[in-house]
Protein backbone atom coordinates (compact mmCIF):
# COMPACT_ATOMS: atom_id res chain seq x y z
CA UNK A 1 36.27 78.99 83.31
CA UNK A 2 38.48 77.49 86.37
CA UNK A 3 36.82 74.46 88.35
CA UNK A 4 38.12 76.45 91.19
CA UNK A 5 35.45 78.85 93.61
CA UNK A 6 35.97 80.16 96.85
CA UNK A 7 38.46 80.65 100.17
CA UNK A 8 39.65 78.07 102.62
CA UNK A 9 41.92 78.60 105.11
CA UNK A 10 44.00 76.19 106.70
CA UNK A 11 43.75 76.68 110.75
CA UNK A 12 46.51 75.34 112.77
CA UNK A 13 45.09 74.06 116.37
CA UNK A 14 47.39 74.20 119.50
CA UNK A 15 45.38 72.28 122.18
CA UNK A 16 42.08 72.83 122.33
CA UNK A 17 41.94 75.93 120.79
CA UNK A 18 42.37 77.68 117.14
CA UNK A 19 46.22 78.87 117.04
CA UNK A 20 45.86 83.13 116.80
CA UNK A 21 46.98 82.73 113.11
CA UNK A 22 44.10 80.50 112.29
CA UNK A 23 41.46 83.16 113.22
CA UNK A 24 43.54 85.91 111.40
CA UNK A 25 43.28 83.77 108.40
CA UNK A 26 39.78 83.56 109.13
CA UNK A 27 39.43 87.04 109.43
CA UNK A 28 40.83 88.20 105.86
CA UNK A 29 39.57 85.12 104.39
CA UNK A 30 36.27 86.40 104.77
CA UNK A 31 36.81 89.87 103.28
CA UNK A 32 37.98 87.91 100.18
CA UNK A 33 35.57 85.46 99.86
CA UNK A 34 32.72 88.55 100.38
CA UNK A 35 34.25 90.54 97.75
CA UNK A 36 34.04 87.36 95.22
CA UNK A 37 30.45 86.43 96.32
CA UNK A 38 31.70 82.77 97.40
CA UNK A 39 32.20 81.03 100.21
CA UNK A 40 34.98 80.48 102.72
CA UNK A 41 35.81 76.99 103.70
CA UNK A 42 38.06 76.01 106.60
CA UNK A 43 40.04 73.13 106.46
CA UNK A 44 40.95 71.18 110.40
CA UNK A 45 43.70 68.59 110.32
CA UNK A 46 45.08 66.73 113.40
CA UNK A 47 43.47 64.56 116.09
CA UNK A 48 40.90 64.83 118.45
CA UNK A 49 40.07 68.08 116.56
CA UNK A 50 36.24 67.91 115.65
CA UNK A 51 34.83 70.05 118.60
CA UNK A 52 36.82 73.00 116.96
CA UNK A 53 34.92 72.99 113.85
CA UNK A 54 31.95 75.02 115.42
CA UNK A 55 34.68 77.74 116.89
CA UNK A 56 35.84 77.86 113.26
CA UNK A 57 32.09 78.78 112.08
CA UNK A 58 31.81 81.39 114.97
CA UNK A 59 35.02 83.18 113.47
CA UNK A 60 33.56 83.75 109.69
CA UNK A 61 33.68 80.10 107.73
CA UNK A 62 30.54 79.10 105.57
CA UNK A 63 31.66 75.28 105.63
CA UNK A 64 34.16 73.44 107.80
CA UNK A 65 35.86 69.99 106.09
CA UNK A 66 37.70 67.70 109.31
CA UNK A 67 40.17 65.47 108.45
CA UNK A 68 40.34 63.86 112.15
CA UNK A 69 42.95 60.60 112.36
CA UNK A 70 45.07 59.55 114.96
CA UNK A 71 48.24 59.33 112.99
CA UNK A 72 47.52 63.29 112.41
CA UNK A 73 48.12 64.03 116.12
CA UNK A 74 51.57 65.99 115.27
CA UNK A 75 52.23 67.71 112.22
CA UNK A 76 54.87 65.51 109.41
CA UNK A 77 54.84 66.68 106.41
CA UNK A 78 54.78 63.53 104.47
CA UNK A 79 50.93 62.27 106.33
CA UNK A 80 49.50 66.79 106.02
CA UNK A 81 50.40 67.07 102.38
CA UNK A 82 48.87 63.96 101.35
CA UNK A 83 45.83 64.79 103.23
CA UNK A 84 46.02 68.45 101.81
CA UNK A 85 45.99 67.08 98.76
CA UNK A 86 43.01 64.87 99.23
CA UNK A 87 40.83 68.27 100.63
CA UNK A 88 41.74 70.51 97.93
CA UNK A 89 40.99 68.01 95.03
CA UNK A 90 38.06 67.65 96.83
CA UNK A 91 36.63 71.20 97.90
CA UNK A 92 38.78 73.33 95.15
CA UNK A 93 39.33 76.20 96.41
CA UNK A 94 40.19 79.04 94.28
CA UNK A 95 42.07 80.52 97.33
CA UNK A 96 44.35 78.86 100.15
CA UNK A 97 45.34 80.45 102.72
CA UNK A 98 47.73 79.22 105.45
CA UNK A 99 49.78 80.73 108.33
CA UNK A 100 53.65 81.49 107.85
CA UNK A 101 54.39 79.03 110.86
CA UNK A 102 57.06 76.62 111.63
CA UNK A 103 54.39 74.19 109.92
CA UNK A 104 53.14 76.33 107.19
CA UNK A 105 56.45 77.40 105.91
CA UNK A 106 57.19 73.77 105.94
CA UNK A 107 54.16 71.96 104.38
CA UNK A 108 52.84 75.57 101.78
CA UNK A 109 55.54 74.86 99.12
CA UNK A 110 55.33 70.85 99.04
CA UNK A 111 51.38 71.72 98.59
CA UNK A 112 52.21 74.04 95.91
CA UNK A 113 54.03 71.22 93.82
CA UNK A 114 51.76 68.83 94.82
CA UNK A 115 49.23 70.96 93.29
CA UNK A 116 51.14 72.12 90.27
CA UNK A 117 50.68 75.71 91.17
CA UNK A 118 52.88 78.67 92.87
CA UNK A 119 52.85 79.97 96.44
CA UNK A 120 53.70 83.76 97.74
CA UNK A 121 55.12 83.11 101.00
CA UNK A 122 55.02 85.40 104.20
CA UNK A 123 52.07 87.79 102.85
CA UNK A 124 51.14 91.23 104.56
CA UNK A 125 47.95 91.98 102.90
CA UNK A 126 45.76 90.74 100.46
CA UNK A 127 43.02 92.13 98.08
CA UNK A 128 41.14 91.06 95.14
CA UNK A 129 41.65 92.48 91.77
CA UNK A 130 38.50 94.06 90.83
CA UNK A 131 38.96 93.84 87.28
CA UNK A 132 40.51 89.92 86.93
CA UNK A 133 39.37 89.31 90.31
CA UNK A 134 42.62 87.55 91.01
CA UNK A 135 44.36 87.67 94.09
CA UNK A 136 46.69 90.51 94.88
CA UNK A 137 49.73 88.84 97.74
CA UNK A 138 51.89 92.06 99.10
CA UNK A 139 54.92 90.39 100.72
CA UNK A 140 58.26 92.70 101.62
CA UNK A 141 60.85 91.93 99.56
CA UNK A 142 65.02 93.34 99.97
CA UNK A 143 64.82 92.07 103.54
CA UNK A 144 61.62 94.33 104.38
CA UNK A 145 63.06 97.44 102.94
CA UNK A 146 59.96 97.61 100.26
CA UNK A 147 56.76 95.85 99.54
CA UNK A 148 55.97 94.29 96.44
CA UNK A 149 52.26 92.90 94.52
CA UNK A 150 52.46 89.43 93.33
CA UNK A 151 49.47 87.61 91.32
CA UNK A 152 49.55 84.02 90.46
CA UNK A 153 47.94 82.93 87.20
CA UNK A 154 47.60 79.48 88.43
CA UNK A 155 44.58 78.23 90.25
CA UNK A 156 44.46 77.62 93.38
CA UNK A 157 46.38 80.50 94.68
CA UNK A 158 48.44 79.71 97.91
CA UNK A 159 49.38 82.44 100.17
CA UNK A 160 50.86 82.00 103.68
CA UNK A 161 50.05 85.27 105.75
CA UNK A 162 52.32 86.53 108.74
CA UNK A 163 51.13 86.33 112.72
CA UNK A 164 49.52 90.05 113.39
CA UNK A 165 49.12 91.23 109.88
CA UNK A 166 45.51 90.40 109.48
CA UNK A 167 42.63 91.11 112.31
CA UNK A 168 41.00 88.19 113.59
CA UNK A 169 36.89 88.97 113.72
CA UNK A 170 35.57 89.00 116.80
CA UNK A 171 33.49 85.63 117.07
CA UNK A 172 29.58 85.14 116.90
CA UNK A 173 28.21 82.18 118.15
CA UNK A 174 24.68 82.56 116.43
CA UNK A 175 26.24 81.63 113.12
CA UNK A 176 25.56 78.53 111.08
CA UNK A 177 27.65 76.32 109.14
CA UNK A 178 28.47 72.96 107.41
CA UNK A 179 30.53 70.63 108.82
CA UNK A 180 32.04 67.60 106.45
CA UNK A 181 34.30 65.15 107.89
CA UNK A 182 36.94 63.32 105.07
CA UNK A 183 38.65 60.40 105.83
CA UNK A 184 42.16 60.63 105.78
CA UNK A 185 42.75 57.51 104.28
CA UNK A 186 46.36 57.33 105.62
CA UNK A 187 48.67 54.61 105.85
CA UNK A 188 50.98 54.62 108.48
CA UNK A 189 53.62 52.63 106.06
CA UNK A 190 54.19 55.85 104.26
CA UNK A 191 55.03 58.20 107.30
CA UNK A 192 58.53 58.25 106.84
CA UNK A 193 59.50 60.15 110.20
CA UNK A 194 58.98 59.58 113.44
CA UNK A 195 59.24 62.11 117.12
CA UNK A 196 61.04 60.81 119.36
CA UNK A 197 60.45 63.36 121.68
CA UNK A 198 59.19 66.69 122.34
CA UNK A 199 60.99 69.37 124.36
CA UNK A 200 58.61 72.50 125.75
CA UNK A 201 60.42 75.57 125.64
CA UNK A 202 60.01 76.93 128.69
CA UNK A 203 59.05 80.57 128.56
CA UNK A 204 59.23 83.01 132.08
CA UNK A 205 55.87 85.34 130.96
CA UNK A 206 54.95 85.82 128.32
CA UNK A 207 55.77 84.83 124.71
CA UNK A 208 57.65 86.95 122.48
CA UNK A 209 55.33 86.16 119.43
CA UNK A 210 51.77 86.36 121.86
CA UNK A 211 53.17 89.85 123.50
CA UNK A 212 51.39 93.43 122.80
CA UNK A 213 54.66 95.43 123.96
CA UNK A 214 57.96 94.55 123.37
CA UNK A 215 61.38 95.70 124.48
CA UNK A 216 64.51 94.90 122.46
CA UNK A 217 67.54 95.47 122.92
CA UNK A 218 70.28 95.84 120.25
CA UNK A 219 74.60 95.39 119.94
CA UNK A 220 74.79 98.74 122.01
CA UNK A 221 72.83 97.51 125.10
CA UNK A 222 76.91 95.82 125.58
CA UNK A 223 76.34 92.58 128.07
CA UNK A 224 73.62 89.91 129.50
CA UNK A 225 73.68 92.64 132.60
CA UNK A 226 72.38 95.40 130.62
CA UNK A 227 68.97 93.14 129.12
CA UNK A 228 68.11 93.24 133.06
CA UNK A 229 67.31 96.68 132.84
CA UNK A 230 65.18 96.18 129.70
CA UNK A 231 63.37 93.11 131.30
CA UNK A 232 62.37 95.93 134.24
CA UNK A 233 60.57 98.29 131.88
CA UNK A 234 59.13 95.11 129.68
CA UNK A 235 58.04 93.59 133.28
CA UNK A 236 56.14 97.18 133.73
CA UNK A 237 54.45 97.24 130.69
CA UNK A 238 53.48 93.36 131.07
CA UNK A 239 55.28 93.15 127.89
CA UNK A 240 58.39 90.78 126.47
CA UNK A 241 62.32 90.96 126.00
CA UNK A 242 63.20 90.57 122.42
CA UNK A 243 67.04 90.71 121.21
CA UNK A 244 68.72 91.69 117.76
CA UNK A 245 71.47 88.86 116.15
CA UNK A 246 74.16 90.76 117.89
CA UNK A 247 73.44 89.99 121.79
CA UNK A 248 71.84 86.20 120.85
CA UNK A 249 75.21 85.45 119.10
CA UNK A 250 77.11 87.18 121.62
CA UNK A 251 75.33 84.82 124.33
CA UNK A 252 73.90 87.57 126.38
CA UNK A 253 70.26 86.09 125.81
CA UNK A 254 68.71 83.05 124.60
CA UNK A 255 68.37 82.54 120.63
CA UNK A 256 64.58 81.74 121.24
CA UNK A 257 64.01 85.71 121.66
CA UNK A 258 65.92 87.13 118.58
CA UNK A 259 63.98 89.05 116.24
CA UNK A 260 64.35 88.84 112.47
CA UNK A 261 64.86 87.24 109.15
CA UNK A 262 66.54 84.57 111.01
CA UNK A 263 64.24 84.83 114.31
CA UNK A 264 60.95 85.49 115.42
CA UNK A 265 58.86 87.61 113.64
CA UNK A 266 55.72 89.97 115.47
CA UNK A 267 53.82 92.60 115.32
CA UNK A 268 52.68 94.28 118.89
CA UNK A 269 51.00 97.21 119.51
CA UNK A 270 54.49 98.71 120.76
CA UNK A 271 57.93 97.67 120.06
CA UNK A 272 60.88 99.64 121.70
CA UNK A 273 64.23 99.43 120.52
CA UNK A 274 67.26 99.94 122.41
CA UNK A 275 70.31 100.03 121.37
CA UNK A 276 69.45 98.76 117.98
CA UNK A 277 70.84 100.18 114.62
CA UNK A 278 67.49 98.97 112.71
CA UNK A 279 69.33 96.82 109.98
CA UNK A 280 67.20 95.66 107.33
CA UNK A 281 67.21 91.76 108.79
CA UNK A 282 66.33 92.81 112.11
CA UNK A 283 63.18 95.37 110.75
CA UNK A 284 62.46 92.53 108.64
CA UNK A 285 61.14 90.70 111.85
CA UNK A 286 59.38 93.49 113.27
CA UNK A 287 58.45 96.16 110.87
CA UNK A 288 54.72 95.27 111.03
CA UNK A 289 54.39 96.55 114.59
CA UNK A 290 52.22 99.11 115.25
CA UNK A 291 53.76 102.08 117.14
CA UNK A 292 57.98 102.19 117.11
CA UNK A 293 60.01 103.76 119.89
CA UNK A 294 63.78 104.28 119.27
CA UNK A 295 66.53 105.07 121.66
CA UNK A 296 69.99 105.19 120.26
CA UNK A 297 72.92 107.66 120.58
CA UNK A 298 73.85 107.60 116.77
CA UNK A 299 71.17 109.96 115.07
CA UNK A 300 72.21 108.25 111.80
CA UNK A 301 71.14 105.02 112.70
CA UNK A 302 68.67 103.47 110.84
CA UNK A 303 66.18 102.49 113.23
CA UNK A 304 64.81 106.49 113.39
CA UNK A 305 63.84 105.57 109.95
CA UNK A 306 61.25 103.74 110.97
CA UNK A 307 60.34 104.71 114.08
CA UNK A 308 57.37 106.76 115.24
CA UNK A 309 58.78 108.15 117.82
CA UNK A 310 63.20 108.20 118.71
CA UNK A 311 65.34 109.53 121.85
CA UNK A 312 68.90 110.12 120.81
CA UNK A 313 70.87 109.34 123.43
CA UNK A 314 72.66 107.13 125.86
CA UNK A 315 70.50 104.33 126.68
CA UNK A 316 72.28 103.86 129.95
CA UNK A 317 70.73 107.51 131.14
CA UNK A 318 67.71 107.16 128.90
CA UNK A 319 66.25 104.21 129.98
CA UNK A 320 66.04 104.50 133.72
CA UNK A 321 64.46 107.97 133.29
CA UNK A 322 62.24 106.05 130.75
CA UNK A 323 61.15 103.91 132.87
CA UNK A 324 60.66 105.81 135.93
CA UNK A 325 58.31 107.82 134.04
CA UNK A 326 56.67 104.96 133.12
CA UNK A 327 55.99 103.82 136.36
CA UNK A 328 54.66 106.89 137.55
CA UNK A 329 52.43 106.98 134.76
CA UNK A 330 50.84 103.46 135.49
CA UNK A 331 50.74 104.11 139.73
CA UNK A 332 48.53 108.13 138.74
């Protein structure tokens, strides 16, 4: 029988908060560890960090284990995987669960190695085998265009879960849990990198990633001029301006907002796409939203595939109309 037993989840902390993708972790982390009878751990690396362990018990974990050090302040991978390491030797979990983040993309497979097991990266839902109660990992596979089951025979079972597949739960203060701090034991001779410096992006509004509506626009929106007209109806809606490839290599907008294998990936409540043929890449980075509005003048194109709702037609006469409607709607 393994020496590994229960869930932890490793939460990401952006100031003084739990990142989004933390608490989503969190969230199906607890549905696992329920439907194995075990406990869910979460694990807090950084600096400065032990206040959070409380919100961490609010959102569903049994037992919190800090690894607080100053030399943790920013994420390099060389000081995080030796103190991953460290925690998992130590707590053996039979699951891990980590966001598919800048960081988590970056430190889940050195882990894995570390750890002389495998990792299924960028999951979209997870489950537990009732009969060899391992863990099922869904991930998309042929750039989005199906889904596919992995299971790892390997213990512990690393999975890094994408931002807006899972629902956070909502937080209760009344619960109780353990908190255990670890030392990180770190040496600052084997930190091989160093920042510099740190540039903010600077975002007008709202984040494409943190948005709950977002309008894209695609090759066939034609110039920078024409995303002004999509930044009107995102403005209405309080929502973002996201881009296909096309217009970010084209220069019309900034690379930060491209959507995709190669960009950002979300899930809002409502995506509308403009002007976008819906190739596999681009769906890729967006699939996982919840409603889908089309507007494209080629009925063919394959964004009506997976849309919920499509307008064929020119987006030049659509979208005004669109959102004039809109606007009406929201002043009734």
């Amino acid at each position: 029988m393994s020496d590994y037993k229960g869930v932890a989840v490793c939460c990401e902390v952006k100031g003084d908060k739990l990142m989004p993708i933390a608490v989503e972790g969190l969230g199906i982390g607890r549905k696992l560890a329920n439907t194995l009878g075990q406990e869910l751990s979460a694990v807090l690396v950084g600096s400065g960090i032990g206040s959070l362990a409380q919100s961490a018990i609010a959102y569903g974990a049994d037992k919190v284990y800090v690894v607080d050090d100053p030399l943790l302040k920013d994420y390099q991978a060389d000081a995080c995987v030796n103190v991953m390491v460290k925690v998992v030797n130590q707590v053996k979990p039979q699951v891990i669960i980590m966001g598919q983040t800048d960081s988590g993309r970056d430190l889940a497979p050195r882990l894995a190695f570390r750890l002389g097991t495998a990792v299924t990266m960028d999951c979209v839902d997870l489950a537990i085998d009732p009969d060899s109660k391992r863990l099922l990992q869904t991930k998309p596979v042929y750039g989005g265009n199906a889904q596919a089951i992995f299971t790892t025979e390997t213990d512990p079972q690393m999975v890094t879960i994408r931002t807006k597949a899972f629902t956070a739960l909502e937080p209760d203060t009344s619960r109780k849990g353990e908190i255990i701090n670890i030392a990180a034991g770190l040496d600052s001779s084997a930190i091989r990198t160093k920042i510099l410096n740190r540039v903010v992006e600077e975002v007008a509004g709202i984040k494409i990633e943190d948005a709950q509506v977002v309008v894209a626009g695609g090759r066939g929106i034609g110039s920078a001029e024409g995303f002004k007209q999509l930044e009107e109806l995102a403005k209405t809606l309080k929502g973002a301006v996201g881009a296909s490839r096309p217009p970010c290599d084209n220069g019309w907008v900034p690379d930060t907002i491209q959507i995709g294998l190669t960009g950002k990936i979300i899930a809002p409540e409502l995506y509308i796409a403009v002007a976008v043929s819906g190739s596999s890449q681009h769906m890729s980075g967006c699939s996982g939203s919840k409603t889908i509005i089309a507007i494209n003048k080629d009925r063919e194109a394959n964004i009506f595939r997976q849309a919920r709702f499509g307008v064929v037609g020119d987006w030049k006469k659509v979208l005004p109309a669109f959102t004039k409607k809109i606007k009406e709607l929201i002043a009734s």
